[in-house]
Every structure is written in C-alpha cells, then in structure tokens.
Protein backbone atom coordinates (compact mmCIF):
# COMPACT_ATOMS: atom_id res chain seq x y z
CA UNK A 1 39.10 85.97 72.52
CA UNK A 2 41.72 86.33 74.96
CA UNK A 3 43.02 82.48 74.15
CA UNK A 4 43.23 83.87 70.70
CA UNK A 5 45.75 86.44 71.32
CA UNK A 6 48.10 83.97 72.91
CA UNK A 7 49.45 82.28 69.95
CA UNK A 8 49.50 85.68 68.50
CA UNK A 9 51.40 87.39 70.93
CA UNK A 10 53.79 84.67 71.02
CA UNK A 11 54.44 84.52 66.80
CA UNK A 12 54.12 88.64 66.94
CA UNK A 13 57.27 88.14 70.06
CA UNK A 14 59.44 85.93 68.05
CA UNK A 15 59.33 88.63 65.00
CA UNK A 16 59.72 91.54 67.30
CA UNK A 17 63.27 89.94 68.32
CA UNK A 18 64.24 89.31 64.64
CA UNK A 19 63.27 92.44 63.63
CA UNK A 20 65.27 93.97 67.32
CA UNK A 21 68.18 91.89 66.09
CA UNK A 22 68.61 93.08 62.72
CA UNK A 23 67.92 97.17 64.23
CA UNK A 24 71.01 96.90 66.26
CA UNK A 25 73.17 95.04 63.66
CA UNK A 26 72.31 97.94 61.81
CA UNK A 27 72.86 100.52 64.57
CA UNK A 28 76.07 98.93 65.62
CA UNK A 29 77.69 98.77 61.72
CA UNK A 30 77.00 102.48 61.72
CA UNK A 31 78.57 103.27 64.92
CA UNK A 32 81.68 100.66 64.89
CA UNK A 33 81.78 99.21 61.16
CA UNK A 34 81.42 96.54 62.74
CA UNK A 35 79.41 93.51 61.98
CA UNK A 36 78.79 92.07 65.49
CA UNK A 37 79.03 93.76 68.82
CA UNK A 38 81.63 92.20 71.69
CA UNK A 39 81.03 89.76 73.55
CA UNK A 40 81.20 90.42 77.63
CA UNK A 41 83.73 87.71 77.61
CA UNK A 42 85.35 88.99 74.20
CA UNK A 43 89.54 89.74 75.41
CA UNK A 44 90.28 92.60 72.56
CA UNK A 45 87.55 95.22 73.79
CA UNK A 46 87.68 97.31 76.83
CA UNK A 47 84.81 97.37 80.14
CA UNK A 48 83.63 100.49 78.72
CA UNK A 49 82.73 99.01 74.92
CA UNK A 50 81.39 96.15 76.43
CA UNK A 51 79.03 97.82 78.67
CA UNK A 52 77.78 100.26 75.91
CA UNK A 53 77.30 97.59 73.46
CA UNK A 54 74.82 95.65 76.24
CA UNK A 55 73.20 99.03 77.02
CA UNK A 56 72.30 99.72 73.27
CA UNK A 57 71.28 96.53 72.29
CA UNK A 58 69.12 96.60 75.02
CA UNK A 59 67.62 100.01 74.68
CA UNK A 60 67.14 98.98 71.12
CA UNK A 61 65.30 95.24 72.03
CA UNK A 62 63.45 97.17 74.34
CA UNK A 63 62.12 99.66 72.44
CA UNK A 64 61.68 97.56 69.03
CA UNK A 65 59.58 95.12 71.41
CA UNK A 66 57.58 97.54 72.64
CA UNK A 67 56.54 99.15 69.31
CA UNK A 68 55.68 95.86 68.16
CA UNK A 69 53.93 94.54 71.40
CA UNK A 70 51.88 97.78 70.58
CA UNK A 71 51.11 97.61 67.28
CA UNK A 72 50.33 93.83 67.78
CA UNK A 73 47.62 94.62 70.54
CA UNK A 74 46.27 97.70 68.35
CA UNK A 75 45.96 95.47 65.29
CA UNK A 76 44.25 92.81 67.46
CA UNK A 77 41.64 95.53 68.83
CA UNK A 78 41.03 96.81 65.52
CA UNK A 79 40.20 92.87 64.49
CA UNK A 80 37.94 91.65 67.24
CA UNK A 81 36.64 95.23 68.81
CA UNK A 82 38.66 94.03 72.37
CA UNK A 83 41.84 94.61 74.21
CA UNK A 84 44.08 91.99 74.64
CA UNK A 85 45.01 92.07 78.45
C-alpha cells in the first residue's frame, strides 16, 4: 500500500504548490496591488520588501503544503484503512 501512496503524494505535491502559488498571488494583490511580488535581485524595492515578500510566500507555501500533505494522508487512510508513513 505504501508504493501506492507514492505516486499520490507526488501528484497531491505538485497541486499543493499550484494551489500555494495562486494563495499568495492572492495575498500579495491584497497587501501591495500588486500582481507579482519582487524579486531578491529586483533594483526598485528596498531589503526590507524583499525580505517580507520571501517570508510570506513562504509562510504561505508552508502552510498551504501542509494542509494539503494532511488532507492527502487523511483521504488516503480513509481509502485503504492505513497510514501512509
């Protein structure tokens, strides 16, 4: 069962970083108005916008992968009666 999960995992990964992607698009049009966030290498922003763009878009990756990680190992235990580990 476990080499069952893999490809799962994997497919239920690749959505959990579209769906991440899109959040903080979202997130960052309602805090900036802007469409994309800087760039560490982008010249017209300061350190300070740089480094909280990173932050959020990691908090937000983080968190949107781990709710989907989740919810992909809950739906998997609710299909075959096991944990994936």
């Amino acid at each position: 069962m476990k080499a069952l999960y893999k490809p799962l995992g994997m497919l239920v990964s690749v959505v959990g970083g579209l769906v991440a992607n899109a959040v903080f698009i979202r997130v960052w049009r309602a805090l900036r108005g802007e469409n994309e966030a800087p760039a560490a290498t982008a010249k017209n922003y300061t350190w300070r916008e740089v480094l909280i763009a990173a932050a959020l878009q990691g908090a937000v990756f983080g968190l949107v992968k781990a709710a989907i990680d989740r919810a992909g190992a809950t739906g998997y235990e609710s299909l075959t009666g096991t944990w994936p580990e």
